[in-house]
C-alpha atoms as a PDB file:
ATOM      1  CA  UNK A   1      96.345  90.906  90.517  1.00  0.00           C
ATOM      2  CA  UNK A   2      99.220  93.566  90.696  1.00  0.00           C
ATOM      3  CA  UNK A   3      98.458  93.877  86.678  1.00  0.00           C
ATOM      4  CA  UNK A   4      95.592  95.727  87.459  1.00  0.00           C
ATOM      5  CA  UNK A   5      96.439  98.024  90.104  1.00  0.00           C
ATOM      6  CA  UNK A   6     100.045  98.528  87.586  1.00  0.00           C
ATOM      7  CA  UNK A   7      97.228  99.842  84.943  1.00  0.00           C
ATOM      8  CA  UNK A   8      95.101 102.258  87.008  1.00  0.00           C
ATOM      9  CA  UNK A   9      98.762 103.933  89.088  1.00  0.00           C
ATOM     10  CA  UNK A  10     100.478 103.983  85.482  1.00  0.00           C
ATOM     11  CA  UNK A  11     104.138 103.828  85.054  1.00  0.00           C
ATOM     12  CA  UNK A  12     106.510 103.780  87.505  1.00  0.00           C
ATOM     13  CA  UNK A  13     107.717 106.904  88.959  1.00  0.00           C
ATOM     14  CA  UNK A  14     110.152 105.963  92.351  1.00  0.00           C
ATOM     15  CA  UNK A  15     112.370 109.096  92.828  1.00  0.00           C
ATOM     16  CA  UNK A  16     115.591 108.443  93.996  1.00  0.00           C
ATOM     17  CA  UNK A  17     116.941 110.464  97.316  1.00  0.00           C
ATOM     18  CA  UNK A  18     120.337 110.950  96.019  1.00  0.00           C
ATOM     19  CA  UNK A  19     122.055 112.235  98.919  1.00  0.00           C
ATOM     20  CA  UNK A  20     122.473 109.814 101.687  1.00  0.00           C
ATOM     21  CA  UNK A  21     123.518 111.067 104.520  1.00  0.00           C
ATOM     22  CA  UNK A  22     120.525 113.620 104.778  1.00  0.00           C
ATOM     23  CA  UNK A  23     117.886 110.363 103.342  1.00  0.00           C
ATOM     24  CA  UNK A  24     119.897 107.917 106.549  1.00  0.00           C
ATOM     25  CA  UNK A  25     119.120 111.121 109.008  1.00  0.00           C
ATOM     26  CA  UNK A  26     115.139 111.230 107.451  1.00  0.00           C
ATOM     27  CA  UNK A  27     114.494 107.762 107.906  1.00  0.00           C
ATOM     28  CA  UNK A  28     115.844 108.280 111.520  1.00  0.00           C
ATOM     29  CA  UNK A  29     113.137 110.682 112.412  1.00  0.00           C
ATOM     30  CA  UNK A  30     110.417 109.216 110.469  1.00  0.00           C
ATOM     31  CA  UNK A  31     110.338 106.168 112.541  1.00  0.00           C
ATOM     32  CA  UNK A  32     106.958 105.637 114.549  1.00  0.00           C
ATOM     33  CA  UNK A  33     105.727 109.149 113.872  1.00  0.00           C
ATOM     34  CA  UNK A  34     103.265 110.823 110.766  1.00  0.00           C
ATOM     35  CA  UNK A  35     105.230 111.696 107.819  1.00  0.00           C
ATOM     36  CA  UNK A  36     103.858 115.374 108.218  1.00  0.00           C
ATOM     37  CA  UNK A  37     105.452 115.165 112.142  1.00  0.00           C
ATOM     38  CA  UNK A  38     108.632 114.148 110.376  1.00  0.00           C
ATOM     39  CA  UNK A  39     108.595 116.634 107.738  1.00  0.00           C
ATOM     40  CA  UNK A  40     108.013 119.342 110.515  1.00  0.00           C
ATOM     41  CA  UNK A  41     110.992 118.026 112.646  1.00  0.00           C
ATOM     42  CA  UNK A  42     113.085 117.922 109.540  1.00  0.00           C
ATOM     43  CA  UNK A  43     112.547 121.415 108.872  1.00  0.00           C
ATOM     44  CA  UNK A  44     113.297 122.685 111.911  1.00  0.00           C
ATOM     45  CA  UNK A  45     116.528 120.675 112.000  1.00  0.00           C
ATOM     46  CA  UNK A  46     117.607 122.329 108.860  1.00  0.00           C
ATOM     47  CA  UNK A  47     116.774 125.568 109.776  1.00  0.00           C
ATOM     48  CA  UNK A  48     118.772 125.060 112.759  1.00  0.00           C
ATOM     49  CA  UNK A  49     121.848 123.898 110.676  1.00  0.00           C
ATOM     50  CA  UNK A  50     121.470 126.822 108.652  1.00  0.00           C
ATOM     51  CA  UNK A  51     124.131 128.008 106.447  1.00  0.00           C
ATOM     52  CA  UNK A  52     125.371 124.765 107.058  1.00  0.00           C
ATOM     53  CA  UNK A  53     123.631 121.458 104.952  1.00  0.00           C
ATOM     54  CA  UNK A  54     123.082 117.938 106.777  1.00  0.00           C
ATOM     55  CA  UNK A  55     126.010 116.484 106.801  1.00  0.00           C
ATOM     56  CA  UNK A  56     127.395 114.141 109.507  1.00  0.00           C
ATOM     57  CA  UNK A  57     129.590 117.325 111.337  1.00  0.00           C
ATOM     58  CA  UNK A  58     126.676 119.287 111.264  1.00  0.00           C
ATOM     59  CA  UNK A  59     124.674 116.584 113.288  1.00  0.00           C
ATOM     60  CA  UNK A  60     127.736 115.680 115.623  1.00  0.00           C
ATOM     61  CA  UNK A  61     127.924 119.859 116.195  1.00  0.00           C
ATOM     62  CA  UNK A  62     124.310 120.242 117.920  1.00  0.00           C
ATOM     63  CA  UNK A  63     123.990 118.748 121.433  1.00  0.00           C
ATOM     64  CA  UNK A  64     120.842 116.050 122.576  1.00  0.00           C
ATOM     65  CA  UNK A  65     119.494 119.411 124.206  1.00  0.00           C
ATOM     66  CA  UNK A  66     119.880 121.402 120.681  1.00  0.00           C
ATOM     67  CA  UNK A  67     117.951 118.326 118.470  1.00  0.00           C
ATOM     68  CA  UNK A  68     115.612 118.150 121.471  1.00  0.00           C
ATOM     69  CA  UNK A  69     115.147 121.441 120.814  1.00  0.00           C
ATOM     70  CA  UNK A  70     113.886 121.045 117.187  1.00  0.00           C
ATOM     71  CA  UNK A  71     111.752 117.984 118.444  1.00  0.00           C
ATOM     72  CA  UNK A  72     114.181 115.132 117.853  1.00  0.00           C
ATOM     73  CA  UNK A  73     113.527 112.375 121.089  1.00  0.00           C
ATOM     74  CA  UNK A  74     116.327 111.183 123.185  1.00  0.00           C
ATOM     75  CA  UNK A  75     116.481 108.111 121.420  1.00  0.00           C
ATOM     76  CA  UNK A  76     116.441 109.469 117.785  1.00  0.00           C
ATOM     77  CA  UNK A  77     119.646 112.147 118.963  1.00  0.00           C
ATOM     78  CA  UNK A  78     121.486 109.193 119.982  1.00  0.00           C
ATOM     79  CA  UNK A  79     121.080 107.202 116.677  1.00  0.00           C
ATOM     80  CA  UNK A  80     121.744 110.946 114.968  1.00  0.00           C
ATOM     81  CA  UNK A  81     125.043 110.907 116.773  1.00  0.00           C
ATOM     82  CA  UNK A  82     125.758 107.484 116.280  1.00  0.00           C
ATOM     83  CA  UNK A  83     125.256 107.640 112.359  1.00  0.00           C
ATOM     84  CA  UNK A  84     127.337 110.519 112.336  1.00  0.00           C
ATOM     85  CA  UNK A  85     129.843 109.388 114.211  1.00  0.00           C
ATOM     86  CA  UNK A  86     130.297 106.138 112.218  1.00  0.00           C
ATOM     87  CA  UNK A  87     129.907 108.104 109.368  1.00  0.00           C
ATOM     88  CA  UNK A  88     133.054 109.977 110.079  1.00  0.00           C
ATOM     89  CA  UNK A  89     135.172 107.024 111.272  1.00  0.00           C
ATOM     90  CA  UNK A  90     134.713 105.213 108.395  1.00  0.00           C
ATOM     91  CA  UNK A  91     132.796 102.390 109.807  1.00  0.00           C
ATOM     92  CA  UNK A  92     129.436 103.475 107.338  1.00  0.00           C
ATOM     93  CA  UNK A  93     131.199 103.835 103.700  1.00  0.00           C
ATOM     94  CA  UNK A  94     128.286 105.516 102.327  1.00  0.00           C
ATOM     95  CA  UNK A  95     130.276 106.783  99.189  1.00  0.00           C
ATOM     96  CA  UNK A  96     131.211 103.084  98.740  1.00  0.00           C
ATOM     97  CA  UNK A  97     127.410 102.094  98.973  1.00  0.00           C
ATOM     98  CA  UNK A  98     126.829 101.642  95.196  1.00  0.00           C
ATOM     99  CA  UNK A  99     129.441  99.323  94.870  1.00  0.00           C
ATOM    100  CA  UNK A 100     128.224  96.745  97.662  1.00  0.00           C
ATOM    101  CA  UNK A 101     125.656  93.770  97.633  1.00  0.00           C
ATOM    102  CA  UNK A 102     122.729  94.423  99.193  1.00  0.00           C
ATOM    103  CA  UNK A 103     123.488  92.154 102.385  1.00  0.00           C
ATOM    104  CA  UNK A 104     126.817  94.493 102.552  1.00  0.00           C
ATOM    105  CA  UNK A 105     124.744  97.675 102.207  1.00  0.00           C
ATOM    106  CA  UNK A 106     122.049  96.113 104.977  1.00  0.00           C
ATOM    107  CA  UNK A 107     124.624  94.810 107.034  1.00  0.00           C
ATOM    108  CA  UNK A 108     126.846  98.190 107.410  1.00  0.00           C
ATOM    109  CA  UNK A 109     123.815 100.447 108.336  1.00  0.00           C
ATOM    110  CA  UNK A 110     122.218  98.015 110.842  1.00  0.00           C
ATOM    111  CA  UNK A 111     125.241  98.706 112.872  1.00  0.00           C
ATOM    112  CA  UNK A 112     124.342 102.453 113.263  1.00  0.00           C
ATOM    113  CA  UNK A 113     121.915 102.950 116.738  1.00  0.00           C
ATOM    114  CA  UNK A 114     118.428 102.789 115.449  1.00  0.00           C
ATOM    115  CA  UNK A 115     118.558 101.491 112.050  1.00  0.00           C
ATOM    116  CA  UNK A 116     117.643  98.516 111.256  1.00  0.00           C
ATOM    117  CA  UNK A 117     116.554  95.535 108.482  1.00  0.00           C
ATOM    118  CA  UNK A 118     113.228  98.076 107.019  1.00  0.00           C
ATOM    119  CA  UNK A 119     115.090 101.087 107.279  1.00  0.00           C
ATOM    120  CA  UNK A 120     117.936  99.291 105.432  1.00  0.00           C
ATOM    121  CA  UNK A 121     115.829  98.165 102.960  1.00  0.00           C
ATOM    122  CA  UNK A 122     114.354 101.474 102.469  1.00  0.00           C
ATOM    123  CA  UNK A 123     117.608 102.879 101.685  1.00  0.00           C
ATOM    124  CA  UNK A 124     118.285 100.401  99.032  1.00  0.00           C
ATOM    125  CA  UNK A 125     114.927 101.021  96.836  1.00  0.00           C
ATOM    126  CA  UNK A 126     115.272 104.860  97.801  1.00  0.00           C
ATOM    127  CA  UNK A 127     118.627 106.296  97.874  1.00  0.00           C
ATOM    128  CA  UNK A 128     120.639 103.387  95.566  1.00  0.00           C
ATOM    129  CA  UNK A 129     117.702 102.538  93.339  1.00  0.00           C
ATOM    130  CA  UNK A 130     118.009  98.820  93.945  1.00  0.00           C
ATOM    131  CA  UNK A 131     115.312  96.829  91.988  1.00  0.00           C
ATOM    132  CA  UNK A 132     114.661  93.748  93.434  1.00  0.00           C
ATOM    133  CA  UNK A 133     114.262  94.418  96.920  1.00  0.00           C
ATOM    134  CA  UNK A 134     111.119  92.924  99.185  1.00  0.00           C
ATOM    135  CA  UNK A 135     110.147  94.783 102.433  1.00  0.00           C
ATOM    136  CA  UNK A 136     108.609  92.194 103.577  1.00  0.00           C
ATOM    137  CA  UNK A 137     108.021  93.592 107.610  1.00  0.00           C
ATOM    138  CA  UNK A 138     106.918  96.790 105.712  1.00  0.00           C
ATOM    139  CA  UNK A 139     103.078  97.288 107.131  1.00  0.00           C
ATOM    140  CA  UNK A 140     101.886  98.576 103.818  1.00  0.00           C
ATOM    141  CA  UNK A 141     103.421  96.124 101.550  1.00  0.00           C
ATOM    142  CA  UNK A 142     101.849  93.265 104.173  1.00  0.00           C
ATOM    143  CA  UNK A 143      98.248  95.379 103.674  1.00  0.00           C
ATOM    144  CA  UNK A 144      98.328  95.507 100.047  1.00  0.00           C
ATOM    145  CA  UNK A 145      99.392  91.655  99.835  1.00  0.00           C
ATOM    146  CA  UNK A 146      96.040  90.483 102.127  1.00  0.00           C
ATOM    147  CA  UNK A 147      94.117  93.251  99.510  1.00  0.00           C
ATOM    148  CA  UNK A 148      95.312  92.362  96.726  1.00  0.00           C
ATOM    149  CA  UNK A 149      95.005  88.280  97.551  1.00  0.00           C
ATOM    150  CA  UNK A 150      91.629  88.116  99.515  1.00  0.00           C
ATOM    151  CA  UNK A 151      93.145  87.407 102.823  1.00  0.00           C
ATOM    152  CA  UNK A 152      91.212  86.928 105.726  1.00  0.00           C
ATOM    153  CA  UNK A 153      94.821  88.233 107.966  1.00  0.00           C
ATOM    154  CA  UNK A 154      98.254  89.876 107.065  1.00  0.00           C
ATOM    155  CA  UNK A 155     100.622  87.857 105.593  1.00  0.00           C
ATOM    156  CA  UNK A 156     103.666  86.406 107.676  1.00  0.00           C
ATOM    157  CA  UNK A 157     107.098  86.301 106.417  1.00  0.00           C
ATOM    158  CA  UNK A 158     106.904  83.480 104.566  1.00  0.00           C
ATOM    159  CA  UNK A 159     103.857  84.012 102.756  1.00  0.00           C
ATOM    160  CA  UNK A 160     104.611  87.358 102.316  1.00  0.00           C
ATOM    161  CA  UNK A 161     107.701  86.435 100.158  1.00  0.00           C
ATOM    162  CA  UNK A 162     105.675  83.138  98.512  1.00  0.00           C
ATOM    163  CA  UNK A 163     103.192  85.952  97.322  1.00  0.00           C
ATOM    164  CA  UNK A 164     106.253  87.853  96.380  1.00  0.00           C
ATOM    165  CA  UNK A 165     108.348  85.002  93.984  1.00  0.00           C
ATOM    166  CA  UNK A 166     106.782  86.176  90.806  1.00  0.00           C
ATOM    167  CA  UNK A 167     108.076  89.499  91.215  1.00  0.00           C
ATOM    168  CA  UNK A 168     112.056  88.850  91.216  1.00  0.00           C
ATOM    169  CA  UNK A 169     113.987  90.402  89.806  1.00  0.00           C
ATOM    170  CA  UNK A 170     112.009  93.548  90.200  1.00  0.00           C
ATOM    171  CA  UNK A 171     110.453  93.365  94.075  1.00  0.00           C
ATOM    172  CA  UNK A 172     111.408  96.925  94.034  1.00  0.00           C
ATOM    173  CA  UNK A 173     108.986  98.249  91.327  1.00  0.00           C
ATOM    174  CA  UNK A 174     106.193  95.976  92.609  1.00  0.00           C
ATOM    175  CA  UNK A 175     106.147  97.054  95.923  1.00  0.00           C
ATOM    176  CA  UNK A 176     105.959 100.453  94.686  1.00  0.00           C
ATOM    177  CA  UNK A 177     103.103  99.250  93.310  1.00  0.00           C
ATOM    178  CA  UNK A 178     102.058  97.961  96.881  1.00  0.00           C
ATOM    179  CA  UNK A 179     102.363 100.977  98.232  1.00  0.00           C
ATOM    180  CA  UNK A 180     100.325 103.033  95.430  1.00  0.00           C
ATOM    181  CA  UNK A 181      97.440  99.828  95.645  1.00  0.00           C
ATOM    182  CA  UNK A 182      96.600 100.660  99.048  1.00  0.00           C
ATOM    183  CA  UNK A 183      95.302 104.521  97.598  1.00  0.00           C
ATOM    184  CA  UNK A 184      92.979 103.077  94.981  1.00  0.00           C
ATOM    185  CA  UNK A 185      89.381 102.176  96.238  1.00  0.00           C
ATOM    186  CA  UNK A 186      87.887  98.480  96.059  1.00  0.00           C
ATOM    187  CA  UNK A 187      88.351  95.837  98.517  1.00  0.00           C
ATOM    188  CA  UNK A 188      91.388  93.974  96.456  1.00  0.00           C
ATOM    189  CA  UNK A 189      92.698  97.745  96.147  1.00  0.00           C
ATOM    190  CA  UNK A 190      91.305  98.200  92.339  1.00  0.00           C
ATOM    191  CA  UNK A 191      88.908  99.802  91.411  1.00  0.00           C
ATOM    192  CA  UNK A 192      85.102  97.787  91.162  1.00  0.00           C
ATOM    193  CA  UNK A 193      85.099  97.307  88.002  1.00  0.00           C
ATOM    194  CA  UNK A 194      81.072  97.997  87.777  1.00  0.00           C
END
């Protein structure tokens, strides 16, 4: 099923976010709003930081009022202060990242205010390049599973990773693929073939 949506996307083409801190502070202010809202917010921020880059004393330097200011919520300036704050203690090693499992990578940002398991996970495929990594509470990847299988409802957790077996070691590039299924048109999320 995924071998025809692989042939219609073509190869795979993740980019990787290289710089972590700035791809952590992103996936803060992504979370429950349009990516174009995000982008927006994210522009502003950096403007505001300007000559200075996103870095975690940047972020602990502007107030709540100053990132309410650029349209960051309470709630996301506390888990921007928290992430920087941990980043500066020590307590998130992101420069270690690359050398840790993936349970240590998920386990050392879910203790940062606001991030949790997805955004974790999200890190991994995006910023490290992990390859065998299975959003499985990831709406999108759950949409393209019922597509691509017929489903008559989303997949649960279990299911969703039964679906998902054939695809280890590389649950990374296929939910790529996920993703990129759900822009094709056909009700399995191919193309009608005629």
């Amino acid at each position: 099923m995924l071998r025809e949506v692989i042939e219609q996307v073509g190869p795979f083409a993740l980019r990787l976010q290289g710089a972590r801190f700035p791809m952590l502070v992103r996936s803060i202010l992504s979370q429950q709003i349009s990516g174009k809202a995000a982008r927006s917010i994210e522009t502003r921020l950096r403007d505001r930081l300007k000559p200075f880059r996103v870095t975690p004393e940047a972020i602990a330097s502007l107030s709540a009022e100053e990132l309410r200011g650029v349209g960051v919520s309470p709630q996301k300036a506390r888990s921007l202060h928290d992430l920087a704050s941990r980043v500066a203690q020590g307590e998130v090693r992101l420069s270690r990242m690359g050398r840790m499992s993936d349970d240590e990578v998920i386990a050392e940002l879910i203790q940062v205010r606001g991030i949790g398991v997805w955004t974790a996970q999200m890190f991994l495929m995006f910023s490290l390049g992990r390859p065998d990594v299975f959003p499985h509470d990831d709406f999108g990847i759950r949409s393209a599973l019922k597509r691509l299988h017929r489903l008559s409802e989303l997949p649960d957790r279990a299911t969703s990773h039964h679906l998902a077996s054939p695809w280890r070691p590389y649950a990374t590039i296929a939910s790529w693929y996920c993703w990129r299924s759900l822009d094709l048109p056909g009700e399995s999320g191919t193309a009608d073939a005629g």
